[in-house]
C-alpha atoms as a PDB file:
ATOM      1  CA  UNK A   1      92.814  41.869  -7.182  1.00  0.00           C
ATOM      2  CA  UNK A   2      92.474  40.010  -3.842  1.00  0.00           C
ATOM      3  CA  UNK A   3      91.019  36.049  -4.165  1.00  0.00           C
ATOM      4  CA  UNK A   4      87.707  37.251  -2.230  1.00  0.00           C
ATOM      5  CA  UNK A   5      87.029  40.092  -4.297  1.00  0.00           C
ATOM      6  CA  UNK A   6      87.428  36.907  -7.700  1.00  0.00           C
ATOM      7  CA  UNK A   7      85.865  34.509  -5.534  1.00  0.00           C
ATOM      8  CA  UNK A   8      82.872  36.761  -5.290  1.00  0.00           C
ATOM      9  CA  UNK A   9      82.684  37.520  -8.698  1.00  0.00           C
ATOM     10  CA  UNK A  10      82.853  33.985  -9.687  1.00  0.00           C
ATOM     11  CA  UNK A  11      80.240  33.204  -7.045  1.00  0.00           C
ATOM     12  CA  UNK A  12      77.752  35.793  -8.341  1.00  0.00           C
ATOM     13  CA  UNK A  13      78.264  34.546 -12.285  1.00  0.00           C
ATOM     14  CA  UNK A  14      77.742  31.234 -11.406  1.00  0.00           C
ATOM     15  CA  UNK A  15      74.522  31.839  -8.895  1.00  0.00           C
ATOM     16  CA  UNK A  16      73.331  33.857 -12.223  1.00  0.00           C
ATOM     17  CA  UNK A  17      73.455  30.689 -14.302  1.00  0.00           C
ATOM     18  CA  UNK A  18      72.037  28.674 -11.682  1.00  0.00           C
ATOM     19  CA  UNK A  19      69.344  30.589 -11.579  1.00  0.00           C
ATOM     20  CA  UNK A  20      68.921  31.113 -15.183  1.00  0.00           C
ATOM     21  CA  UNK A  21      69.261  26.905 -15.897  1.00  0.00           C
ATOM     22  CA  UNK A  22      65.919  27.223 -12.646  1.00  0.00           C
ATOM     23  CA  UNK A  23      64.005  29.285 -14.780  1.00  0.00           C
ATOM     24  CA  UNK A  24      64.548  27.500 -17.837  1.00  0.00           C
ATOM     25  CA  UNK A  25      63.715  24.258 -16.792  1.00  0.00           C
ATOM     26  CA  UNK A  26      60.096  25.693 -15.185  1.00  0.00           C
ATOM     27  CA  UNK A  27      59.005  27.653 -18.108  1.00  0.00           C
ATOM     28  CA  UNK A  28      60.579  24.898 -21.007  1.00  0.00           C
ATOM     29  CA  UNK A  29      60.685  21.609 -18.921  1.00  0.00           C
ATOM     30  CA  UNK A  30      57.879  21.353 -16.647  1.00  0.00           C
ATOM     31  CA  UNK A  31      54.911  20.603 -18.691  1.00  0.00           C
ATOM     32  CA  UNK A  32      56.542  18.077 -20.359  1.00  0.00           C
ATOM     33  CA  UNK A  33      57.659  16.294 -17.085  1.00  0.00           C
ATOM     34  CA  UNK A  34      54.103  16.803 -15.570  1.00  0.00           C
ATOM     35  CA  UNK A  35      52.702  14.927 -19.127  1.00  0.00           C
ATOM     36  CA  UNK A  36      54.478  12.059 -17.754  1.00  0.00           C
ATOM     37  CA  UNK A  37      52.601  11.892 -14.528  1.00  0.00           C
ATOM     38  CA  UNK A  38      49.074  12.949 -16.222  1.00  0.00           C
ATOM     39  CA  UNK A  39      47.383   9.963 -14.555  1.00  0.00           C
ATOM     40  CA  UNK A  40      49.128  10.557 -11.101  1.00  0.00           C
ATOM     41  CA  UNK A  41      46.420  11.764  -8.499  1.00  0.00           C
ATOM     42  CA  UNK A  42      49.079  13.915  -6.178  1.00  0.00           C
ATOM     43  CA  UNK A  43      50.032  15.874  -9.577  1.00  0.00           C
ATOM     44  CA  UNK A  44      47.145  16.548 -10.602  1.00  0.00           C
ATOM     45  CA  UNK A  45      46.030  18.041  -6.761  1.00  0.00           C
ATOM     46  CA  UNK A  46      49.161  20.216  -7.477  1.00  0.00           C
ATOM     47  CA  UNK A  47      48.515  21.637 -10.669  1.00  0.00           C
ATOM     48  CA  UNK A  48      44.997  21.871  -9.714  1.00  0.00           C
ATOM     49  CA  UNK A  49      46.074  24.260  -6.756  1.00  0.00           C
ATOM     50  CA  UNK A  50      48.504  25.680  -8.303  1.00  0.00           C
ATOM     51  CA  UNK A  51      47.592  26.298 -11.430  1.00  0.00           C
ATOM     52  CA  UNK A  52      48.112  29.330 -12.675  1.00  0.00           C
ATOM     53  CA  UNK A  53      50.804  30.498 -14.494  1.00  0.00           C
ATOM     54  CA  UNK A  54      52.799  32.741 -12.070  1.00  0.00           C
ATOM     55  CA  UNK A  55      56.573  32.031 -11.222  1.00  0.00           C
ATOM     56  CA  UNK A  56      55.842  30.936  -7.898  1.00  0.00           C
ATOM     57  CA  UNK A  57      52.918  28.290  -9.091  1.00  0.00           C
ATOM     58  CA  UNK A  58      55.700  26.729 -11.176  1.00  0.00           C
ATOM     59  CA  UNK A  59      58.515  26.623  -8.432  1.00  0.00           C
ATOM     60  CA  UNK A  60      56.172  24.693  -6.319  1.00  0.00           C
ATOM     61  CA  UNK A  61      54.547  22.461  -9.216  1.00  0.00           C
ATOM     62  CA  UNK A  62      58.649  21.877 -10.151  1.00  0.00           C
ATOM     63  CA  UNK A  63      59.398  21.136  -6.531  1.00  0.00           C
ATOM     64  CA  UNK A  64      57.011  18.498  -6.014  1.00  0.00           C
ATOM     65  CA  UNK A  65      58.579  16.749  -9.241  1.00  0.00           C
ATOM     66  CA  UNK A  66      61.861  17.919  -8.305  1.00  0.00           C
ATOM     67  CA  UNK A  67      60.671  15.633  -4.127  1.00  0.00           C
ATOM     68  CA  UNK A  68      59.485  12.635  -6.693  1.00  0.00           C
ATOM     69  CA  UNK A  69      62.440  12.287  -8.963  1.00  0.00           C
ATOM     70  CA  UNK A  70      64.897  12.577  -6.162  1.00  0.00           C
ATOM     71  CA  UNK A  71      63.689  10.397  -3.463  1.00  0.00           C
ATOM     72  CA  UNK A  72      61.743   8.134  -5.788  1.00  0.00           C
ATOM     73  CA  UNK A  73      61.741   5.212  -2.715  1.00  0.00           C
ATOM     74  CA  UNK A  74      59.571   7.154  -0.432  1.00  0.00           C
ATOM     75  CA  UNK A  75      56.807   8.226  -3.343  1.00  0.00           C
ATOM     76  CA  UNK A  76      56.608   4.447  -4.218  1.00  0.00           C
ATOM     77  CA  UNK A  77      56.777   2.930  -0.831  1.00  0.00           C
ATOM     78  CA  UNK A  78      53.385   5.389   0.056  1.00  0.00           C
ATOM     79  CA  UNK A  79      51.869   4.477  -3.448  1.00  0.00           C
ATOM     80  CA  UNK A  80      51.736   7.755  -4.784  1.00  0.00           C
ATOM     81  CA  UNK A  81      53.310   6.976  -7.979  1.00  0.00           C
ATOM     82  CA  UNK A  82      54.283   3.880  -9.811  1.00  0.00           C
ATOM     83  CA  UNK A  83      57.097   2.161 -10.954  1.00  0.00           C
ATOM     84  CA  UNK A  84      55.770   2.633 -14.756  1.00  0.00           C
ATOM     85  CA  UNK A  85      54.824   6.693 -14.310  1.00  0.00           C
ATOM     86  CA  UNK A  86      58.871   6.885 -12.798  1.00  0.00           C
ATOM     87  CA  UNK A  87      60.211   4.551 -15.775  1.00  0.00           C
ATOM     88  CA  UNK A  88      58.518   6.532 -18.310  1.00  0.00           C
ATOM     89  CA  UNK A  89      60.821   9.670 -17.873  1.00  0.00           C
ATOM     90  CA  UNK A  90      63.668  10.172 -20.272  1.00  0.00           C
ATOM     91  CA  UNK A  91      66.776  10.266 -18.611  1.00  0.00           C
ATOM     92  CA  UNK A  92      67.163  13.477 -20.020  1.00  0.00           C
ATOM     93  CA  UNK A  93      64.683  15.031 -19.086  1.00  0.00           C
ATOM     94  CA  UNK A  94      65.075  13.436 -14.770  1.00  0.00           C
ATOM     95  CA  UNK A  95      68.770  15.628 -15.578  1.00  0.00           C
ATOM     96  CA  UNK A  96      66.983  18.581 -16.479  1.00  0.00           C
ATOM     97  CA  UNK A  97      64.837  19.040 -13.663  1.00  0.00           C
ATOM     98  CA  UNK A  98      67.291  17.432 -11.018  1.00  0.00           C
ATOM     99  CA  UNK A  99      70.330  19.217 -11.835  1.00  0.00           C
ATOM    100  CA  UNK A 100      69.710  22.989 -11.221  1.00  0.00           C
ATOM    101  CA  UNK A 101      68.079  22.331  -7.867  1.00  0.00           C
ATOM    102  CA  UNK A 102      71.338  20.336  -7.087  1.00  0.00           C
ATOM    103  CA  UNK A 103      73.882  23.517  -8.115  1.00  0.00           C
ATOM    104  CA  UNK A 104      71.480  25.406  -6.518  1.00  0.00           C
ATOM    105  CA  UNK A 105      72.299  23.814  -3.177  1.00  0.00           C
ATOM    106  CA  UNK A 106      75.598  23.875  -4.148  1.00  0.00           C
ATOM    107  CA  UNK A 107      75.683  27.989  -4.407  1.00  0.00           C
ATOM    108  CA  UNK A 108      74.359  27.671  -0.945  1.00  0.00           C
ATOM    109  CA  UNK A 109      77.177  26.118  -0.015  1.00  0.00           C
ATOM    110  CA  UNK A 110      79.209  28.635  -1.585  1.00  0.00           C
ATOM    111  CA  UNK A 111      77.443  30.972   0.135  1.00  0.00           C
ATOM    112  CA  UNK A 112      77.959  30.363   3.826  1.00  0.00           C
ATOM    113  CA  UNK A 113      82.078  29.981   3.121  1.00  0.00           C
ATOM    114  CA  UNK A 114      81.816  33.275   1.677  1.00  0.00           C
ATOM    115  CA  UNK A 115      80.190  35.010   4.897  1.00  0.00           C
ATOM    116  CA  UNK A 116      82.948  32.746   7.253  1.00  0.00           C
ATOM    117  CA  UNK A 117      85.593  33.796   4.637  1.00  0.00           C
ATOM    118  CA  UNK A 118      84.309  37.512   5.270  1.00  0.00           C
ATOM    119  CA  UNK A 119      83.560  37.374   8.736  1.00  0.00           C
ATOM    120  CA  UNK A 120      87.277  35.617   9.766  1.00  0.00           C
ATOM    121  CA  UNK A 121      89.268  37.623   7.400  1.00  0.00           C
ATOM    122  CA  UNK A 122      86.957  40.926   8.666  1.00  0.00           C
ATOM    123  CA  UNK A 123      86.463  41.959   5.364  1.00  0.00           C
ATOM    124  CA  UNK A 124      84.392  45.195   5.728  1.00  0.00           C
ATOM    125  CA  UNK A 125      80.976  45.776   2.940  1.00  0.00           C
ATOM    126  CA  UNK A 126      81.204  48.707   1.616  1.00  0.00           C
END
């Protein structure tokens, strides 16, 4: 077995359980986190727009809590949430809903040396 044919392999798997930890934390995590910032103005806009119950409507309701618990800084420095509202989330929790997103970006990564790796070696598709 050649090491592109296991790096793929490994590549796919672990894209599968990125993607399997994404769903998980939108469909088990994400109401709880947004009960956290039930008094924030700019949540409540989102889930108000998006608020059905579609996949999509909770990728983009995740993402904008995903943008807040990331780069906490900029959020506070425009006043669009506090210092209490950001304190009140269980570090547990800030892991769940960080942590795919990061792998995710990670698989990306992954991704691109896989098409170099194909592309140099001239690995054909079949």
């Amino acid at each position: 077995m050649s090491p592109f044919l296991v790096y793929t392999i490994v590549w796919l798997a672990g894209s599968g359980v990125v993607l399997g930890l994404i769903v998980f934390a939108e469909y088990a995590k994400l109401d709880e986190l947004e009960s956290y910032f039930s008094e924030n103005e700019k949540v409540r806009l989102h889930k108000r727009f998006w608020k059905r119950n579609r996949m999509i409507d909770r990728y983009h309701r995740m993402s904008l809590m995903v943008d807040i618990l990331s780069g906490p800084k900029a959020y506070l420095k425009a006043s669009l949430v506090t210092e209490a509202e950001l304190a009140s989330v269980p570090l547990t929790l800030r892991r769940w809903a960080l942590w795919p997103y990061r792998l995710a970006s990670i698989c990306i990564i992954q991704m691109v040396v896989w098409e170099v790796w194909r592309r140099w070696c001239d690995i054909p598709i079949p």
